[in-house]
N, C-alpha and C. Protein backbone atom coordinates (compact mmCIF):
# COMPACT_ATOMS: atom_id res chain seq x y z
N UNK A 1 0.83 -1.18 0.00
CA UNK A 1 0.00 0.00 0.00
C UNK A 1 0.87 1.24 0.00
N UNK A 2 2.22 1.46 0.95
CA UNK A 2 2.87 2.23 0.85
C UNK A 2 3.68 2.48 -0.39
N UNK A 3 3.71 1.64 -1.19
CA UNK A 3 4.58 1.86 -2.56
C UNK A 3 3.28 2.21 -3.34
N UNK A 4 1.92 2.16 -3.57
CA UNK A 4 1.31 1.94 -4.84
C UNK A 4 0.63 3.66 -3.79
N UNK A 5 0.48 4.33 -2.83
CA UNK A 5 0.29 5.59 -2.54
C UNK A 5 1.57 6.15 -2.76
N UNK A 6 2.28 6.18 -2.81
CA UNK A 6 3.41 6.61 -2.66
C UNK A 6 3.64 7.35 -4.43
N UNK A 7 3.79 6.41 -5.02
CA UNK A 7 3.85 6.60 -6.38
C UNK A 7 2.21 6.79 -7.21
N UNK A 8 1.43 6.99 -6.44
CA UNK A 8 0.07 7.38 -7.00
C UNK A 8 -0.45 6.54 -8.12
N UNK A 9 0.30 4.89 -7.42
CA UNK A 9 -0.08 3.97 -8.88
C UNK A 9 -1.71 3.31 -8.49
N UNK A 10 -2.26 3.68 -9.54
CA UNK A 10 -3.63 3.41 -9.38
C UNK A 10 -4.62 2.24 -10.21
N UNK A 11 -5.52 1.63 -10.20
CA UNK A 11 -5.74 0.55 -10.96
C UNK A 11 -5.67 0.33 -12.31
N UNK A 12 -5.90 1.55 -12.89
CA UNK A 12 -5.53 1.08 -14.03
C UNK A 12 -4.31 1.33 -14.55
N UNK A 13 -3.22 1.67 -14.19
CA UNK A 13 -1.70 1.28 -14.35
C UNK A 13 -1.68 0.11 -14.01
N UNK A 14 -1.68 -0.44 -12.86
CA UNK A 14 -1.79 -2.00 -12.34
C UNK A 14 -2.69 -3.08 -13.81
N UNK A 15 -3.69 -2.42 -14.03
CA UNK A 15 -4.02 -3.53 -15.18
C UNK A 15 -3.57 -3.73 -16.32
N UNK A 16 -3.04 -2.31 -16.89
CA UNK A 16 -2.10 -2.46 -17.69
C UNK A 16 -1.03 -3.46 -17.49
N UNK A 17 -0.17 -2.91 -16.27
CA UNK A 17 1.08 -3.21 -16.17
C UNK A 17 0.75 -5.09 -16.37
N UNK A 18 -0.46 -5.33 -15.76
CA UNK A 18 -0.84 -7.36 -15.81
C UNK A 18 -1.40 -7.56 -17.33
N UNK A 19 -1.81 -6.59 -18.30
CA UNK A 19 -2.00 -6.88 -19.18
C UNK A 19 -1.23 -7.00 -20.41
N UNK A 20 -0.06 -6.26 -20.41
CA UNK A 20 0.87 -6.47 -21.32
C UNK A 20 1.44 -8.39 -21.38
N UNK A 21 2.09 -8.51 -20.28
CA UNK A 21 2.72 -9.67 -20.12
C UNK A 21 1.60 -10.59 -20.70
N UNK A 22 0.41 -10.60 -20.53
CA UNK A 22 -0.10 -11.66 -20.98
C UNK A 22 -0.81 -11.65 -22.58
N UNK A 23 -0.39 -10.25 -23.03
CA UNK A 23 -1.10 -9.99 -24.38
C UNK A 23 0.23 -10.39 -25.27
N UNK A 24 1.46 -10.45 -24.88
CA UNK A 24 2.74 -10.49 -25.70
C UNK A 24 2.55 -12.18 -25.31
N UNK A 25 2.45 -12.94 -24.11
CA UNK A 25 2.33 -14.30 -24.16
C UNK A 25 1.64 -14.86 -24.99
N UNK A 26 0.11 -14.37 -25.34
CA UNK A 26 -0.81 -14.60 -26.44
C UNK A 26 -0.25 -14.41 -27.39
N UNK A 27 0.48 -13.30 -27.58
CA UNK A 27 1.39 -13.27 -29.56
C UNK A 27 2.20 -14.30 -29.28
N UNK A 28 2.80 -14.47 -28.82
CA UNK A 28 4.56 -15.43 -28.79
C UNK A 28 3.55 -16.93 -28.87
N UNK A 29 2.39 -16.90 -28.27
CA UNK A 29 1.63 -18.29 -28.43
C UNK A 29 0.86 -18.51 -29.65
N UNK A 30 0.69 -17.86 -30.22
CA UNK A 30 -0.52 -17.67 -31.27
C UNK A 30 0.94 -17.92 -32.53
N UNK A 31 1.99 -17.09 -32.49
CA UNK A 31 2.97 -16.86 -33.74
C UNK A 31 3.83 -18.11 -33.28
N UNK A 32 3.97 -19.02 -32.26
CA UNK A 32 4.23 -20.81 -32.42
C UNK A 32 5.50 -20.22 -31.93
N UNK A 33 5.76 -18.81 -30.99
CA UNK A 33 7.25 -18.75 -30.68
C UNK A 33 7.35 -18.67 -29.48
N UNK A 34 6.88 -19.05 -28.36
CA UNK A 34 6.32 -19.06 -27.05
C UNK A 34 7.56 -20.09 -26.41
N UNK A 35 8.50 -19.42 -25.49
CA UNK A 35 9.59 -20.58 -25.19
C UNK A 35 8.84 -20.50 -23.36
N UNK A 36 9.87 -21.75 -23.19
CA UNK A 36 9.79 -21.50 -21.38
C UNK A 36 10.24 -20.86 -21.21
N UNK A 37 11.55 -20.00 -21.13
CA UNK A 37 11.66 -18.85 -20.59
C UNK A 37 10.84 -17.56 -20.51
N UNK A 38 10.44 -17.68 -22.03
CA UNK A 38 9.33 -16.36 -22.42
C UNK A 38 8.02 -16.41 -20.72
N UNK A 39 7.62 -18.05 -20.87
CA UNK A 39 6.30 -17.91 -19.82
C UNK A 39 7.10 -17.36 -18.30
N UNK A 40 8.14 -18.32 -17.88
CA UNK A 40 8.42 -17.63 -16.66
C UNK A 40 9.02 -16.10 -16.46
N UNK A 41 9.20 -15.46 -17.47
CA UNK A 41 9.72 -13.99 -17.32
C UNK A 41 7.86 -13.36 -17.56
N UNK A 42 7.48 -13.48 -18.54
CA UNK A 42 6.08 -12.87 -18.65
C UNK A 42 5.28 -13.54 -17.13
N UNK A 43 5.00 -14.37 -16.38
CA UNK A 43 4.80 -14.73 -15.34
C UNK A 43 4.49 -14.10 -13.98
N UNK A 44 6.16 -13.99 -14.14
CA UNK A 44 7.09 -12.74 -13.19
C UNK A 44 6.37 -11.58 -13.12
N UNK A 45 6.48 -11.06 -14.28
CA UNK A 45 6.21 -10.08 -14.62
C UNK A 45 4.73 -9.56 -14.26
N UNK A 46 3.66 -10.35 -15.25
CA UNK A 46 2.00 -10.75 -14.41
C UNK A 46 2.53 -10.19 -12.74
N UNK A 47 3.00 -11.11 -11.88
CA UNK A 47 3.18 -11.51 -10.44
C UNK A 47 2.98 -9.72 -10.35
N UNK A 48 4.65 -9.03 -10.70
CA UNK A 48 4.79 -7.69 -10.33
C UNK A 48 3.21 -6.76 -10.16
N UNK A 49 2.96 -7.07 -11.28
CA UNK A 49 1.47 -6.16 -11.87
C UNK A 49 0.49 -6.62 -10.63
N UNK A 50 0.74 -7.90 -10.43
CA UNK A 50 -0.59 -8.57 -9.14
C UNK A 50 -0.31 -7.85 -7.72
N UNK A 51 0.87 -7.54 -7.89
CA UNK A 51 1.22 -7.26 -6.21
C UNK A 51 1.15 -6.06 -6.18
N UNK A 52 1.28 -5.04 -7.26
CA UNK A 52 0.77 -3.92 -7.05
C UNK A 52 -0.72 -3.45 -7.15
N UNK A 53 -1.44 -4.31 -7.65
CA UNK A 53 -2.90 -3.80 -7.85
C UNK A 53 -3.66 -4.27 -6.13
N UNK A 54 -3.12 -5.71 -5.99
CA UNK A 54 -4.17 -5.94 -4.89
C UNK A 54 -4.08 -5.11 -3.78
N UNK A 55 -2.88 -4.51 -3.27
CA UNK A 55 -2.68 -2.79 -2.43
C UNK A 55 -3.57 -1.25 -3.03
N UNK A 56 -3.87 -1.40 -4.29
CA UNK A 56 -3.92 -0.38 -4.95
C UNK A 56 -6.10 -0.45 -4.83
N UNK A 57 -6.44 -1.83 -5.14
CA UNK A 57 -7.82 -1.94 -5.21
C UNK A 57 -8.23 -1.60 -3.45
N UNK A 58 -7.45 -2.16 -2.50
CA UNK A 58 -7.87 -1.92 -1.16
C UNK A 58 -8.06 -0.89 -0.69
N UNK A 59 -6.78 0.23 -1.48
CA UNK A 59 -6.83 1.54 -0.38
C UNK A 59 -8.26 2.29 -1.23
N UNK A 60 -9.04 1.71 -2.42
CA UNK A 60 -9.94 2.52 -2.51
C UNK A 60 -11.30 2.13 -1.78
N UNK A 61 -10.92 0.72 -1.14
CA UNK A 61 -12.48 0.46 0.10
C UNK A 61 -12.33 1.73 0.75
N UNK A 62 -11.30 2.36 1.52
CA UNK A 62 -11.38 2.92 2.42
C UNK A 62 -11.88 4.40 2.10
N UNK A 63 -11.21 4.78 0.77
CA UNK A 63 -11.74 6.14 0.29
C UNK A 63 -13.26 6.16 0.36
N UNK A 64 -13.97 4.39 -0.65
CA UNK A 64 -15.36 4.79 -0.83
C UNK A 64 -16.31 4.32 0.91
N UNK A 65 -15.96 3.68 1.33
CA UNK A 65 -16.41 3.65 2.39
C UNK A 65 -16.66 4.74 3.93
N UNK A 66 -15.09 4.98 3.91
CA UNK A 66 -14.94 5.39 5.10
C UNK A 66 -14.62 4.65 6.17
N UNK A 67 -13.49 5.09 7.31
CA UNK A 67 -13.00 4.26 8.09
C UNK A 67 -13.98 3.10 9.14
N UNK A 68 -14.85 3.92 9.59
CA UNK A 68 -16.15 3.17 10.04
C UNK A 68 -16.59 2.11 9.49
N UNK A 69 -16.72 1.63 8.33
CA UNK A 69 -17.16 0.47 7.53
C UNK A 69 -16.16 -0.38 7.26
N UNK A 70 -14.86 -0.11 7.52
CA UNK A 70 -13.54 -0.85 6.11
C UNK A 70 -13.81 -2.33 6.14
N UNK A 71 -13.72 -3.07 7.59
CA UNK A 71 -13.70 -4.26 8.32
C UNK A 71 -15.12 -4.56 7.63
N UNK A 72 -16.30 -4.40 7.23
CA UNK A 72 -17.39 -5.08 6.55
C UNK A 72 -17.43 -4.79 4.98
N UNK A 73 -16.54 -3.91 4.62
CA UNK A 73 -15.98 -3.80 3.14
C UNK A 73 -15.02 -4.51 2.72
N UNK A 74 -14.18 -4.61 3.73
CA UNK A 74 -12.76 -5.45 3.31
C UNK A 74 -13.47 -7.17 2.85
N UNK A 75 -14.47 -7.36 3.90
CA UNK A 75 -14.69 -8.94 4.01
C UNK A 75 -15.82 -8.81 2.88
N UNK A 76 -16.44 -8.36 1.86
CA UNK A 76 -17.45 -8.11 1.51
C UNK A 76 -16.90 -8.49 -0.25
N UNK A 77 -15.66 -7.39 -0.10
CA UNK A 77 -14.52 -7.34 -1.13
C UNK A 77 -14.05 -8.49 -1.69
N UNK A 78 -13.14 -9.53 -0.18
CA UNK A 78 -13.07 -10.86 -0.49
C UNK A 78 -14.22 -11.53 -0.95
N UNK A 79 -15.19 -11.87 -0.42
CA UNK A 79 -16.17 -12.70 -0.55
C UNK A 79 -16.09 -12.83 -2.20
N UNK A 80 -16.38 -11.24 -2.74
CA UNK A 80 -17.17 -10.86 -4.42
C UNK A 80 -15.59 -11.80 -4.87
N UNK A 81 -14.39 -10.92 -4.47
CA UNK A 81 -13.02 -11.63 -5.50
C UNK A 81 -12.89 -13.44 -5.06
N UNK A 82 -13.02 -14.12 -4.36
CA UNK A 82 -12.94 -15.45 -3.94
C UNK A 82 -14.11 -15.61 -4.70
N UNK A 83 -15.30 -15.65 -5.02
CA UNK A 83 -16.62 -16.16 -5.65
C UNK A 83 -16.34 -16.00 -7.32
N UNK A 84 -15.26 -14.54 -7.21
CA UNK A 84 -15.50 -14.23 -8.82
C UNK A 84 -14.14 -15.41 -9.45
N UNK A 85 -13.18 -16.07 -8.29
CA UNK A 85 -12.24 -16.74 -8.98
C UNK A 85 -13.10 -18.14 -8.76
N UNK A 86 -13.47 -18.31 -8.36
CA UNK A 86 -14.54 -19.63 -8.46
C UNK A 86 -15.48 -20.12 -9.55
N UNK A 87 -16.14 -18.86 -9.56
CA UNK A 87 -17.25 -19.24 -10.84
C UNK A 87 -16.65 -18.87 -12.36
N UNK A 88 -15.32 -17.69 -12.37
CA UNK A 88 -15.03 -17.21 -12.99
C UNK A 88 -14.79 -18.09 -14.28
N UNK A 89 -13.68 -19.14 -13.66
CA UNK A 89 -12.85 -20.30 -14.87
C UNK A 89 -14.15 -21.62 -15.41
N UNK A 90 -15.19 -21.48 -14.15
CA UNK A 90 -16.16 -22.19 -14.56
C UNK A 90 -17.14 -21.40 -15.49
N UNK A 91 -17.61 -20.44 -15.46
CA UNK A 91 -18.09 -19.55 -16.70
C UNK A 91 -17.46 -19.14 -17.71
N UNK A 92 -16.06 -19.68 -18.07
CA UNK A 92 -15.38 -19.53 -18.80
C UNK A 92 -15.07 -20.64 -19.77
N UNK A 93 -15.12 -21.79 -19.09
CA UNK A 93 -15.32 -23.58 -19.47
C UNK A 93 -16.15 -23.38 -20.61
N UNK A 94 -17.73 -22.96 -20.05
CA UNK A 94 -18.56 -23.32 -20.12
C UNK A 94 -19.28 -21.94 -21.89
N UNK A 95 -18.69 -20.69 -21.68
CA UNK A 95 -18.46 -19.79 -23.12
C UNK A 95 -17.62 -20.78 -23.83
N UNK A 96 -16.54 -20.95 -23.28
CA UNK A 96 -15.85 -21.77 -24.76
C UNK A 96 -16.11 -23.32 -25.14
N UNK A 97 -16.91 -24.14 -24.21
CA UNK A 97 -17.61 -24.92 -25.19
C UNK A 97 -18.74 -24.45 -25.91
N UNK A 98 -19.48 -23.53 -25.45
CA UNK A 98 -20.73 -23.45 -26.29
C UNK A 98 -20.20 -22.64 -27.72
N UNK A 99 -19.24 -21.60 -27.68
CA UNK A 99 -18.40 -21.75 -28.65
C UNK A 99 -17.89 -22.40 -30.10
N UNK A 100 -17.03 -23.07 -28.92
CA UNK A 100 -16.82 -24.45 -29.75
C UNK A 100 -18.06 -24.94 -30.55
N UNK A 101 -18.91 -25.23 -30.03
CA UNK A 101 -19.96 -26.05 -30.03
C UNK A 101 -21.09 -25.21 -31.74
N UNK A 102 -20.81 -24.19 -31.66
CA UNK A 102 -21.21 -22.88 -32.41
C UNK A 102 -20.23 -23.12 -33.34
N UNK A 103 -18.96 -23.04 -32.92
CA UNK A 103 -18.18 -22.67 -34.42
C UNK A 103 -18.31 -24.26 -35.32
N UNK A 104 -18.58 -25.06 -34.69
CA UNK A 104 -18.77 -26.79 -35.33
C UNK A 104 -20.06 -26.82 -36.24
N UNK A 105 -20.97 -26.36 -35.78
CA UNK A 105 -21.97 -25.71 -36.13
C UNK A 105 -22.35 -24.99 -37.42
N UNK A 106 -21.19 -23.86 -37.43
CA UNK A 106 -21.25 -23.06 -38.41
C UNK A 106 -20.58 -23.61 -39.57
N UNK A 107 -19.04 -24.49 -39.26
CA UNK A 107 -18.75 -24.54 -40.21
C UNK A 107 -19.05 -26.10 -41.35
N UNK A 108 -20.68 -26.71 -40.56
CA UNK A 108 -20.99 -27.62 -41.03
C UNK A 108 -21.88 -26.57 -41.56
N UNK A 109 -22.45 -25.66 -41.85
CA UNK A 109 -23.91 -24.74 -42.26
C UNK A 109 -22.77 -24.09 -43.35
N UNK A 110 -21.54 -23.71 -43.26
CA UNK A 110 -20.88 -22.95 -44.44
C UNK A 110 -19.69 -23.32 -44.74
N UNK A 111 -19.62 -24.42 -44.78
CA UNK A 111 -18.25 -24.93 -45.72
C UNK A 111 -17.15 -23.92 -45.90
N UNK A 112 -17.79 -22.89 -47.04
CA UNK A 112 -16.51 -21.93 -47.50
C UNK A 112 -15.77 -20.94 -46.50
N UNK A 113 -16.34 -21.08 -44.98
CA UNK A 113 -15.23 -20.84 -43.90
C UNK A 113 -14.21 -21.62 -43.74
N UNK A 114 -14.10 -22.83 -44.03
CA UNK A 114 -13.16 -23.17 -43.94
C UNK A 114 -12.14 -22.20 -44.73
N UNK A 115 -11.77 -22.06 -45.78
CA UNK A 115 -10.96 -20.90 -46.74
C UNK A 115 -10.60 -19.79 -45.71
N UNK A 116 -10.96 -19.59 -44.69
CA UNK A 116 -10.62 -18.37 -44.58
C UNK A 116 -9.58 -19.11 -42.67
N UNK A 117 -9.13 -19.68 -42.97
CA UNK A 117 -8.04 -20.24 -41.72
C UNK A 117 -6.66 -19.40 -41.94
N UNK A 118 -6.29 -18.40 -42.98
CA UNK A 118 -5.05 -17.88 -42.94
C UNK A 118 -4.93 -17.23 -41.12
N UNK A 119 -3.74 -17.83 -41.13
CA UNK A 119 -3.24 -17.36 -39.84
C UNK A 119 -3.00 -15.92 -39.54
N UNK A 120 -2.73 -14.94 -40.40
CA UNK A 120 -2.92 -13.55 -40.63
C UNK A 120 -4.19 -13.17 -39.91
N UNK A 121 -5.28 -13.24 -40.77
CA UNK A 121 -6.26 -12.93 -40.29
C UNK A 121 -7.05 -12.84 -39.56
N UNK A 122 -6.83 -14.51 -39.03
CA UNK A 122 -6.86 -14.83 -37.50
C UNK A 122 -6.22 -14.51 -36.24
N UNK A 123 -5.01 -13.71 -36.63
CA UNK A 123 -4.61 -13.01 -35.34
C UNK A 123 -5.41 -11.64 -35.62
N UNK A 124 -5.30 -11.18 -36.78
CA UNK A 124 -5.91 -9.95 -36.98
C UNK A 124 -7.37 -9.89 -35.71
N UNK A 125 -7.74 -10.92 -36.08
CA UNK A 125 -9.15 -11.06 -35.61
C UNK A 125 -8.90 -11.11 -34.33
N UNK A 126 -8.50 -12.04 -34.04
CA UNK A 126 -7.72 -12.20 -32.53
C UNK A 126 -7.60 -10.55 -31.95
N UNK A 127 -6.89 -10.07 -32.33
CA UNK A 127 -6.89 -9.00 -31.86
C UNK A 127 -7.65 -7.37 -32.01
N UNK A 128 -8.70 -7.65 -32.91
CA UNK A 128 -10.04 -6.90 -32.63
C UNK A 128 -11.08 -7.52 -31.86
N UNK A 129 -10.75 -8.61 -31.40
CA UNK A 129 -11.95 -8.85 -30.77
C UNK A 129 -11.42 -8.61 -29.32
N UNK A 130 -9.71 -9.06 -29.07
CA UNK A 130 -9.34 -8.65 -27.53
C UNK A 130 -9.64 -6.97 -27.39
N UNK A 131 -9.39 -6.37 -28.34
CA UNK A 131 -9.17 -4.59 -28.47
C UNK A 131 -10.94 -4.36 -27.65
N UNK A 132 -11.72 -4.95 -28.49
CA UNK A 132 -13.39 -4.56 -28.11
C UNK A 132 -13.43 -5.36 -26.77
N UNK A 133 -12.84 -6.35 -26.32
CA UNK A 133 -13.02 -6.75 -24.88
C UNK A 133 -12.69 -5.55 -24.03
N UNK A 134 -11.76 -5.34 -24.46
CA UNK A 134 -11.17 -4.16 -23.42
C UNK A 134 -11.35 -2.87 -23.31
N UNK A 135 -12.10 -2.33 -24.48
CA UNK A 135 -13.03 -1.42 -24.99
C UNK A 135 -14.16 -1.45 -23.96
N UNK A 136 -15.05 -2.56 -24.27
CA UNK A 136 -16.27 -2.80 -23.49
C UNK A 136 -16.15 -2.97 -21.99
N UNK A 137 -15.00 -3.45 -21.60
CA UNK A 137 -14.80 -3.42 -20.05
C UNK A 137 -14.46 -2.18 -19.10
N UNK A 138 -13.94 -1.42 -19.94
CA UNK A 138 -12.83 0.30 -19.77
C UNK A 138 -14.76 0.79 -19.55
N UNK A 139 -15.22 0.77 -20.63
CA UNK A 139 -16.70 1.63 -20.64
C UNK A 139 -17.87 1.22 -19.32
N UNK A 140 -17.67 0.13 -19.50
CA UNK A 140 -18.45 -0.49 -18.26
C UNK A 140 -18.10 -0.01 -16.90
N UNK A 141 -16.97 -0.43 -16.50
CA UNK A 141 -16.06 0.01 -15.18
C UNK A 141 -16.12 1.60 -15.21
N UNK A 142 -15.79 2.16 -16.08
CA UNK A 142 -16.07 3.54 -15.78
C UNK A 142 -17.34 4.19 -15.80
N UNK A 143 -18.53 3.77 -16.38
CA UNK A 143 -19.39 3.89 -16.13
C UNK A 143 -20.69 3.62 -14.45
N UNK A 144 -19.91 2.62 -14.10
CA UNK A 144 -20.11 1.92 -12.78
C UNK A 144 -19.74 2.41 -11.45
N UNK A 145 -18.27 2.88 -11.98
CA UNK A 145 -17.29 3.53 -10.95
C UNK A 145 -18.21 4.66 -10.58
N UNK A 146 -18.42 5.50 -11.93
CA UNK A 146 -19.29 6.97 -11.81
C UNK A 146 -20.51 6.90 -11.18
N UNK A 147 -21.17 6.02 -11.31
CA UNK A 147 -22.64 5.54 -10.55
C UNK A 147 -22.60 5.73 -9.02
N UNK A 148 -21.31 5.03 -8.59
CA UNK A 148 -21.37 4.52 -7.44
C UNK A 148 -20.24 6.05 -6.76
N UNK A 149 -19.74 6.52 -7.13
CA UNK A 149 -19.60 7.83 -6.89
C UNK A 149 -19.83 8.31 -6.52
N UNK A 150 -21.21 9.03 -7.49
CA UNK A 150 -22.14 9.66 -7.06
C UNK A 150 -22.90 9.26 -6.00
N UNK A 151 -23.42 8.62 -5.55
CA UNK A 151 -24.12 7.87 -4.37
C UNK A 151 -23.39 8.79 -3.08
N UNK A 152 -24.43 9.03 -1.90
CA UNK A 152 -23.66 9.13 -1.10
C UNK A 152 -23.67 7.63 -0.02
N UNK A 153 -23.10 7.94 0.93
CA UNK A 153 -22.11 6.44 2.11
C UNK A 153 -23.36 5.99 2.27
N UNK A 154 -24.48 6.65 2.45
CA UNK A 154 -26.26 6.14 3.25
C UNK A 154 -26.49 5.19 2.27
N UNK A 155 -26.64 5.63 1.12
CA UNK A 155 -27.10 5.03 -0.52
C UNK A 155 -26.49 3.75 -0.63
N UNK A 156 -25.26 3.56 0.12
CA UNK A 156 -24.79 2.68 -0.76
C UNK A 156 -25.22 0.75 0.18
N UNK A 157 -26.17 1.44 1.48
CA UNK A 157 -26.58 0.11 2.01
C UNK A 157 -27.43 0.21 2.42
N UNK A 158 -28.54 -0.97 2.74
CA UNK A 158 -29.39 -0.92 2.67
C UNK A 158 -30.24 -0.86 3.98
């Protein structure tokens, strides 16, 4: 907490800083050049980005709360992040079979997709569709953030 106030590093530097390492792992994986060293330095690296955000997401319970609440925010906090790594990889299973399950689908309904497997294009694609993930998440979160903002401390329980 004292390093991520200190240097006024705030969450979204922290997501950056965890999102690079794993967007260059995805190229080096996708372009078939992905070594072990590459994963344990990009890893590392992830780690750095982790250890500065989880200091960085806490000290803002206390801003939006207030000292009076932290101890039923802090545990409130865990609960949502422990539930969201739980269901998370299982709602994630479960998009990419139906997916799967869709693209098998399609390319029994249109044959002439097959033709279009150039690996070019498919990163291309690959990477407009990560660009609009992160698009749509930036808009969301900031939109949410602002909601809850505005609210005053009464508003925000029930």
């Amino acid at each position: 907490v004292v390093v991520t106030a200190h240097l006024g590093v705030h969450t979204t530097a922290t997501q950056i800083a965890m999102a690079v390492p794993a967007g260059v792992l995805g190229a080096l994986a996708i372009a078939g050049l992905a070594q072990t060293w590459h994963v344990y330095v990009l890893a590392f690296l992830f780690g750095v980005g982790t250890a500065f955000d989880a200091p960085a997401r806490q000290s803002f319970v206390v801003e939006i709360v207030g000292p009076d609440r932290v101890l039923n925010a802090v545990a409130l906090n865990s609960v949502v992040v422990h539930t969201a790594r739980i269901l998370g990889p299982a709602a994630a299973g479960i998009a990419i079979a139906m997916l799967i399950g869709f693209l098998f689908f399609i390319q029994k309904q249109l044959p002439e997709l097959a033709e279009l497997q150039d690996p070019n294009m498919l990163a291309s694609l690959f990477g407009i569709v990560i660009m609009l993930g992160i698009i749509i998440s930036w808009i969301s979160t900031s939109l949410a953030v602002r909601k809850y903002l505005r609210l005053k401390s009464d508003e925000l329980y029930y």
